[in-house]
PDB file of N, CA and C in Angstrom:
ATOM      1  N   UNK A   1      50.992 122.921 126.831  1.00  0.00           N
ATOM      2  CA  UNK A   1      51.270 121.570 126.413  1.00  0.00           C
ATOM      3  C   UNK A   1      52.691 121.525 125.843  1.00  0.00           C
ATOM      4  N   UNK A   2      53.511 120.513 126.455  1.00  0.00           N
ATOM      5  CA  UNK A   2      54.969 120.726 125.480  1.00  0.00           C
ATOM      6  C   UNK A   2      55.022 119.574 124.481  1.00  0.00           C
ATOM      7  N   UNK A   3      55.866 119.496 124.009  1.00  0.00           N
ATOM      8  CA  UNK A   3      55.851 118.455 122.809  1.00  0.00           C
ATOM      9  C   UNK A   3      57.082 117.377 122.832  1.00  0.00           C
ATOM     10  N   UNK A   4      57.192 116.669 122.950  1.00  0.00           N
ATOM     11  CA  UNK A   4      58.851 115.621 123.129  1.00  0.00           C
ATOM     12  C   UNK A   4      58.672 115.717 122.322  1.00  0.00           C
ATOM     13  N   UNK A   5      60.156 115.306 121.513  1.00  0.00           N
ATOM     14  CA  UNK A   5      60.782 114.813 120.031  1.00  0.00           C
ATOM     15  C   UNK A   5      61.287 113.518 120.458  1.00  0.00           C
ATOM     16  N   UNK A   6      60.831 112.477 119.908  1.00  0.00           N
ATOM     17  CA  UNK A   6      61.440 111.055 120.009  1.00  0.00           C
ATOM     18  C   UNK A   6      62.373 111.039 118.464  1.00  0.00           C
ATOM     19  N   UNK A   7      63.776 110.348 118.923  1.00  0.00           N
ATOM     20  CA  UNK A   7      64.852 110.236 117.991  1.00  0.00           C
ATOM     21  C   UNK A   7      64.736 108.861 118.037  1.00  0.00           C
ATOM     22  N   UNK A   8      64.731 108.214 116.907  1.00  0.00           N
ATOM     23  CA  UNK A   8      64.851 106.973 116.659  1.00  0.00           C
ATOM     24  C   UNK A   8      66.414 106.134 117.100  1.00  0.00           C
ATOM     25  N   UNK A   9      66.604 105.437 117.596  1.00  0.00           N
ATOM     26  CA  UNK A   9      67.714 104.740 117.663  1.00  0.00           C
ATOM     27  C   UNK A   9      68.179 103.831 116.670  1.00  0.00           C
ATOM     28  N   UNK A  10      69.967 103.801 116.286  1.00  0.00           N
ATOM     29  CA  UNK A  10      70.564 103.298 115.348  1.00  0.00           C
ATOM     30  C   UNK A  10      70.138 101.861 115.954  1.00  0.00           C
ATOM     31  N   UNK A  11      69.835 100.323 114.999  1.00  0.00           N
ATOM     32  CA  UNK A  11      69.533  99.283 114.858  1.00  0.00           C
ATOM     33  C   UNK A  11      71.036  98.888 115.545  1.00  0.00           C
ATOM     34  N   UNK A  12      71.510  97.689 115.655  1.00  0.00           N
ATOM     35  CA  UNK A  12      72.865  97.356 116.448  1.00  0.00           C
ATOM     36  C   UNK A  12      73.489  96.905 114.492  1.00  0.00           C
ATOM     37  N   UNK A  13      72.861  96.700 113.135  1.00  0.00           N
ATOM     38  CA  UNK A  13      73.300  96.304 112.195  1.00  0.00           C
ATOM     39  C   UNK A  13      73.516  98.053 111.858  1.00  0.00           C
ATOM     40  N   UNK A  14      73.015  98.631 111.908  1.00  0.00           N
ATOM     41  CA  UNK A  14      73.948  99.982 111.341  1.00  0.00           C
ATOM     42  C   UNK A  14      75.010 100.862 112.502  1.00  0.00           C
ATOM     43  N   UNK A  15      74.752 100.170 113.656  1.00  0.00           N
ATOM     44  CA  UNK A  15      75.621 101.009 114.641  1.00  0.00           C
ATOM     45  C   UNK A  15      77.073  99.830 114.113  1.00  0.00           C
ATOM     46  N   UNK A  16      77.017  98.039 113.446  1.00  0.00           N
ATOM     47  CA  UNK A  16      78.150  97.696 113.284  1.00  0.00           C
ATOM     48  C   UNK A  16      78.871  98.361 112.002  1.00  0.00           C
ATOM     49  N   UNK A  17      77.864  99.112 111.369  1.00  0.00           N
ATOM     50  CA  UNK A  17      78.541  98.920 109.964  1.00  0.00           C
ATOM     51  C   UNK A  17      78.751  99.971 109.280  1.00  0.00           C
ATOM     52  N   UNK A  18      79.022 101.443 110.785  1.00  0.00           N
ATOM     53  CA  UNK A  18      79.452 102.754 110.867  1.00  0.00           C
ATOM     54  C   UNK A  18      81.195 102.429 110.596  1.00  0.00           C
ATOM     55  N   UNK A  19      81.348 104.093 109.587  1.00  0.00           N
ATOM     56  CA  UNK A  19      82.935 104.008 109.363  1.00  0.00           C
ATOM     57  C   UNK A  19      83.074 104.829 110.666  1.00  0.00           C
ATOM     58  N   UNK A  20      84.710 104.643 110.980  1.00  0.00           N
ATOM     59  CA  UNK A  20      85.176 105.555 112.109  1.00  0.00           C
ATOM     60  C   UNK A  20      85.319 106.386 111.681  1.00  0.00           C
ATOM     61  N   UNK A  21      85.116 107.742 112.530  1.00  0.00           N
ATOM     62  CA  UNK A  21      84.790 108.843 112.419  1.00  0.00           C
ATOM     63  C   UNK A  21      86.348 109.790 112.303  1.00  0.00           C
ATOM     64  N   UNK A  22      87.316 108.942 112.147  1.00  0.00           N
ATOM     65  CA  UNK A  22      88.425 109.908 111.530  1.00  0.00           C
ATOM     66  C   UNK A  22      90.149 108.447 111.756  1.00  0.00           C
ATOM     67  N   UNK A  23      90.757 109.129 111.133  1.00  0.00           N
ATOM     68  CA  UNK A  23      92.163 107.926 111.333  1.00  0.00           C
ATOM     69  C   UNK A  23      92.607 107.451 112.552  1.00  0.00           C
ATOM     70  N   UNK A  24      92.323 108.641 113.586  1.00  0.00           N
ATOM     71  CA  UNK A  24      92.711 107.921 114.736  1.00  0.00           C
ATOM     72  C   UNK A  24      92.186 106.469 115.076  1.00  0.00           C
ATOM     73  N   UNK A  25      90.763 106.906 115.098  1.00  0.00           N
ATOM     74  CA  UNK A  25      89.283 106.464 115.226  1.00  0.00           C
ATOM     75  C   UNK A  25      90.114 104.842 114.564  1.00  0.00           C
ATOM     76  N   UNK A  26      90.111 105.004 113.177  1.00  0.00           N
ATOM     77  CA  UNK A  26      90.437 104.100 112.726  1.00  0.00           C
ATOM     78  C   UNK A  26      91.633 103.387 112.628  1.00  0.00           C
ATOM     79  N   UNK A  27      92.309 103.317 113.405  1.00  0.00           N
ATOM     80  CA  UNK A  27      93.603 102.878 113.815  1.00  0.00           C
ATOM     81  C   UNK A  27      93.338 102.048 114.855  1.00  0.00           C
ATOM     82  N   UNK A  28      92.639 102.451 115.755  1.00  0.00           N
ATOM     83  CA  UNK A  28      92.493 102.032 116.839  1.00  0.00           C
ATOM     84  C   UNK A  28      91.741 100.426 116.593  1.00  0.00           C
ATOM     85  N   UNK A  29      90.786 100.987 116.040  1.00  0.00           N
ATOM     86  CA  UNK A  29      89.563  99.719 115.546  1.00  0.00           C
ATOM     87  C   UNK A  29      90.863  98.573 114.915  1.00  0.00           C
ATOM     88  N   UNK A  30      91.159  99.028 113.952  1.00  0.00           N
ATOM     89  CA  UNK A  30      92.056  98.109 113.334  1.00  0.00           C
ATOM     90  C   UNK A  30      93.395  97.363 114.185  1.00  0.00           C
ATOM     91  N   UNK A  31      94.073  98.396 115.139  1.00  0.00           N
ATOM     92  CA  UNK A  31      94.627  97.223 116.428  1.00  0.00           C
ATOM     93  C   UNK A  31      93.374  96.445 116.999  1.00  0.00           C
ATOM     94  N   UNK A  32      92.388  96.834 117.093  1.00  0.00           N
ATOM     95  CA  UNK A  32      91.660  96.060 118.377  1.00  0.00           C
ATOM     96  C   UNK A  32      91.424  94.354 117.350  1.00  0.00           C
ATOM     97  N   UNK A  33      91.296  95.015 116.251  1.00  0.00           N
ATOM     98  CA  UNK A  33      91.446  93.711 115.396  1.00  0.00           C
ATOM     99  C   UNK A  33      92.284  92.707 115.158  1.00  0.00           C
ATOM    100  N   UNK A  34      93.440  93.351 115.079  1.00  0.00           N
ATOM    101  CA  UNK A  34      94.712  92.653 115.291  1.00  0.00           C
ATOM    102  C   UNK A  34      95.050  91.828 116.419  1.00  0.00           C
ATOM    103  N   UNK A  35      94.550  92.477 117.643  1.00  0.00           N
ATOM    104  CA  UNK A  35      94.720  91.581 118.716  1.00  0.00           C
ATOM    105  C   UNK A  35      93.324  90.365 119.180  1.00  0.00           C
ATOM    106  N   UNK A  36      92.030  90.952 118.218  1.00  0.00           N
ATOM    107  CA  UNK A  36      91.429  89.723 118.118  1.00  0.00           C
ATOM    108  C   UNK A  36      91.623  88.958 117.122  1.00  0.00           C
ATOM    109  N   UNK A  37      92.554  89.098 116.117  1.00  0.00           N
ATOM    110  CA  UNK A  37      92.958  87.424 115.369  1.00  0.00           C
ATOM    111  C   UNK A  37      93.863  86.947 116.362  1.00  0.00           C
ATOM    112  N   UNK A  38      94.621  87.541 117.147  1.00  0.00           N
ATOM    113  CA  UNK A  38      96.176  87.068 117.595  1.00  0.00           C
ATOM    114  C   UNK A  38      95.158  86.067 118.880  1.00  0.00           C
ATOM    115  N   UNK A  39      94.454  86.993 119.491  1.00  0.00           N
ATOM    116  CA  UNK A  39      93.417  85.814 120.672  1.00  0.00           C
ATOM    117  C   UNK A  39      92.773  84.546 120.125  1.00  0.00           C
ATOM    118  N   UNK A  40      92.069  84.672 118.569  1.00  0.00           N
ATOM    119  CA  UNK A  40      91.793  83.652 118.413  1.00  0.00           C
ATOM    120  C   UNK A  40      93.016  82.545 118.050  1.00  0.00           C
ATOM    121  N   UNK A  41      93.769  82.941 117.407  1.00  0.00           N
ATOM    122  CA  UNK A  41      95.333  81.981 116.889  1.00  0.00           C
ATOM    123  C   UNK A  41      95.279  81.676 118.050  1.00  0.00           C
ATOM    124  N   UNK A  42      95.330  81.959 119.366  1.00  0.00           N
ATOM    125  CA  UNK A  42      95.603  81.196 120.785  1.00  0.00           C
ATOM    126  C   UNK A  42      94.907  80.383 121.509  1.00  0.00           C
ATOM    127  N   UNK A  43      93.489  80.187 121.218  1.00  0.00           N
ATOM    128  CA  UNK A  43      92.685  79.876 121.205  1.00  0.00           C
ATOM    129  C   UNK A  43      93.149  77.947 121.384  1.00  0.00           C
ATOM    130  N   UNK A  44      92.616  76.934 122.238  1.00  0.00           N
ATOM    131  CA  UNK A  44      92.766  75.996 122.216  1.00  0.00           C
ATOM    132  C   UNK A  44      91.725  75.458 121.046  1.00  0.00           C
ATOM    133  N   UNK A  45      91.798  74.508 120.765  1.00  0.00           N
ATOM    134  CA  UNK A  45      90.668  73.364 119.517  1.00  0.00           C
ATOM    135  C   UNK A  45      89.528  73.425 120.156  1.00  0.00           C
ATOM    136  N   UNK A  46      89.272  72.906 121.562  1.00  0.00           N
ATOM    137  CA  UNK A  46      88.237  72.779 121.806  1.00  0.00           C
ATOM    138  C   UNK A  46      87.227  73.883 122.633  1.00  0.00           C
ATOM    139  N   UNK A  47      88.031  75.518 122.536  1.00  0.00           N
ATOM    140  CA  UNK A  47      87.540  76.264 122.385  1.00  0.00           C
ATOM    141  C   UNK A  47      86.664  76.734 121.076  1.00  0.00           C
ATOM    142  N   UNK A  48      87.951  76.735 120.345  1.00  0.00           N
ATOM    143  CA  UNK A  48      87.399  77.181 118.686  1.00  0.00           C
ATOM    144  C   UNK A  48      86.193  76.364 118.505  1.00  0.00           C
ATOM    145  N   UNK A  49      86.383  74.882 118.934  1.00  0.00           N
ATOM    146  CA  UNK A  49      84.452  74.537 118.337  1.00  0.00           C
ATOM    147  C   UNK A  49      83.472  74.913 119.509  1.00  0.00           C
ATOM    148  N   UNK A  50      84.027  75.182 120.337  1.00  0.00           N
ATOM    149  CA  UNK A  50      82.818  75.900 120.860  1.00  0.00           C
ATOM    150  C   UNK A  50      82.275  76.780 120.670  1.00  0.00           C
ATOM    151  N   UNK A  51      83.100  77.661 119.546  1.00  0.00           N
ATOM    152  CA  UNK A  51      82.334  78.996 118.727  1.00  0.00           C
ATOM    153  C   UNK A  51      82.127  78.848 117.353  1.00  0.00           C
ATOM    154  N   UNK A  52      82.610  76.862 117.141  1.00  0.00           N
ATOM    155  CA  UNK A  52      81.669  76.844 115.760  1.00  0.00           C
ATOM    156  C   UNK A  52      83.176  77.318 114.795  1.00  0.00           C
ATOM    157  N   UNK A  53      84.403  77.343 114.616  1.00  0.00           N
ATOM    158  CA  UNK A  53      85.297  77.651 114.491  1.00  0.00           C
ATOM    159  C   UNK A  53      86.299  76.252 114.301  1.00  0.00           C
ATOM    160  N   UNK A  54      87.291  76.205 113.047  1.00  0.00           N
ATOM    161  CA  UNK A  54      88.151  75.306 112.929  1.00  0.00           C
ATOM    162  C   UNK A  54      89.611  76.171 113.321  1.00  0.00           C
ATOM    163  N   UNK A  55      90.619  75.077 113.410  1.00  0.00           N
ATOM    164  CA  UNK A  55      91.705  75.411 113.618  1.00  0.00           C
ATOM    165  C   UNK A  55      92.557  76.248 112.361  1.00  0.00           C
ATOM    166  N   UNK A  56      92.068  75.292 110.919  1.00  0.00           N
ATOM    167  CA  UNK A  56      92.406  76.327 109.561  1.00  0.00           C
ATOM    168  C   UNK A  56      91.534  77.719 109.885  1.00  0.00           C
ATOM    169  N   UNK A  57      90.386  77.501 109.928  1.00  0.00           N
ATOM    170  CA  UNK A  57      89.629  79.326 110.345  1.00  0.00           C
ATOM    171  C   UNK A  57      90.220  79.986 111.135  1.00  0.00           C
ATOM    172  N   UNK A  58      90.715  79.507 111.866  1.00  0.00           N
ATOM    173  CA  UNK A  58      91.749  80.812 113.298  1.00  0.00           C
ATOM    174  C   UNK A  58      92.813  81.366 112.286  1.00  0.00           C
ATOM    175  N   UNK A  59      93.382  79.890 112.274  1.00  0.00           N
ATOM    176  CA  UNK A  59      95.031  80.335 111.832  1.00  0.00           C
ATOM    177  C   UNK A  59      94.780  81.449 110.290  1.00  0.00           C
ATOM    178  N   UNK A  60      93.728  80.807 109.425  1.00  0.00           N
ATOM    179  CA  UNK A  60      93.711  81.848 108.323  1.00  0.00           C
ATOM    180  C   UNK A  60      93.459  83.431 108.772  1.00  0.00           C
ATOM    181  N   UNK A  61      92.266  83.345 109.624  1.00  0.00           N
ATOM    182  CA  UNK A  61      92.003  84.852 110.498  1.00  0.00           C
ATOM    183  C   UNK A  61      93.257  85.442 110.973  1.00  0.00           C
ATOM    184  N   UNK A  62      94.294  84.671 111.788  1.00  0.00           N
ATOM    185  CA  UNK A  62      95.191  85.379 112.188  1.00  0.00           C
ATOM    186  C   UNK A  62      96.502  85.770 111.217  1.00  0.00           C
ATOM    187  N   UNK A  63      96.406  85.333 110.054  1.00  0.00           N
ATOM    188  CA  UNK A  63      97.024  85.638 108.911  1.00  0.00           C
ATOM    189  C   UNK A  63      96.856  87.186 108.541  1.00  0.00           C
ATOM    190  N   UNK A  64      95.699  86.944 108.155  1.00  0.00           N
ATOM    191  CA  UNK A  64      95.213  88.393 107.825  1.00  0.00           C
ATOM    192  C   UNK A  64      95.655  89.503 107.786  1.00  0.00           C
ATOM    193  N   UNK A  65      96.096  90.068 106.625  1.00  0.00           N
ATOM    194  CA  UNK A  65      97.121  91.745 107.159  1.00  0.00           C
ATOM    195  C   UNK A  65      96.215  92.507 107.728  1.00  0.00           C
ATOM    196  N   UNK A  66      97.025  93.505 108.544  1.00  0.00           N
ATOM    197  CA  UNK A  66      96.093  94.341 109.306  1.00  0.00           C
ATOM    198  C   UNK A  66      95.669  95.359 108.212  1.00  0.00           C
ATOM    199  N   UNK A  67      95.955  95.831 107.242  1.00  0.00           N
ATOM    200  CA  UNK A  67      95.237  96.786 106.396  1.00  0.00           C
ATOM    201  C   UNK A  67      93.938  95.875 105.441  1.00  0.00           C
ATOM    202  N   UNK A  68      93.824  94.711 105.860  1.00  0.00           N
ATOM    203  CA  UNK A  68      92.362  94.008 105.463  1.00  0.00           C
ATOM    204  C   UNK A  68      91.448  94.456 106.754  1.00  0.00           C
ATOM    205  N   UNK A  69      90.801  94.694 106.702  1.00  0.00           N
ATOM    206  CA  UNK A  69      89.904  95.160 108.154  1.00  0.00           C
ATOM    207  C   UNK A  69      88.857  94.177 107.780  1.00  0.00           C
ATOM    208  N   UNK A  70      88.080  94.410 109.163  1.00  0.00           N
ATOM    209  CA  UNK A  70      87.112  93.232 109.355  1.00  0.00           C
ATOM    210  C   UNK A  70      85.847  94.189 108.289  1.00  0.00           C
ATOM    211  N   UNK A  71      85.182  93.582 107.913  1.00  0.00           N
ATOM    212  CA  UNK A  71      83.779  93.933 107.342  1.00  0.00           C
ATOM    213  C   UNK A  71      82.641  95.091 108.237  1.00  0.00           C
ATOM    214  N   UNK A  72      83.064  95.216 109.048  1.00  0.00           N
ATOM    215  CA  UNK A  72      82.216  96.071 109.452  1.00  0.00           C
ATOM    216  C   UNK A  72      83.053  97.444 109.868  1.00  0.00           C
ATOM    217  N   UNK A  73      84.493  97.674 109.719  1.00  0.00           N
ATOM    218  CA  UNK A  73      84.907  98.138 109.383  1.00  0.00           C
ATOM    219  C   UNK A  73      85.136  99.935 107.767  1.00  0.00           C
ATOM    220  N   UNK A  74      84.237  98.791 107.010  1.00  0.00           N
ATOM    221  CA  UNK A  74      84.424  98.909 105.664  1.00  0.00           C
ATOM    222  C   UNK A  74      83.393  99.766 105.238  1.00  0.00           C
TER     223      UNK A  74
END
């Protein structure tokens, strides 16, 4: 008789809210961020409400220094 080992799988709320696993790691994450405020700043109006999003919410998002990281980041 053999025996499996079942490994539980990470939930998708702790696979977001893993640190990167070293500076590179985390460099990277943090451009990919950078270029999603810069997409949303480009973003037309009547995109942004289609995700529920104002034009002050973009533009403040794309403010954002890049050494603020997004929250799941953190």
């Amino acid at each position: 008789m053999s025996s499996t080992i079942i490994t539980q799988q990470p939930s998708c709320a702790e696979v977001k809210t893993r640190r990167p696993k070293g500076v590179l790691s985390w460099l990277v994450q943090l451009d990919a961020a950078y270029r999603q405020r810069r997409k949303l700043a480009a973003m037309s109006d009547e995109k942004l409400r289609d995700i529920g999003l104002t034009r002050t919410q973009a533009d403040q998002a794309a403010k954002t220094v890049i050494w603020d990281p997004p929250i799941q980041f953190r």
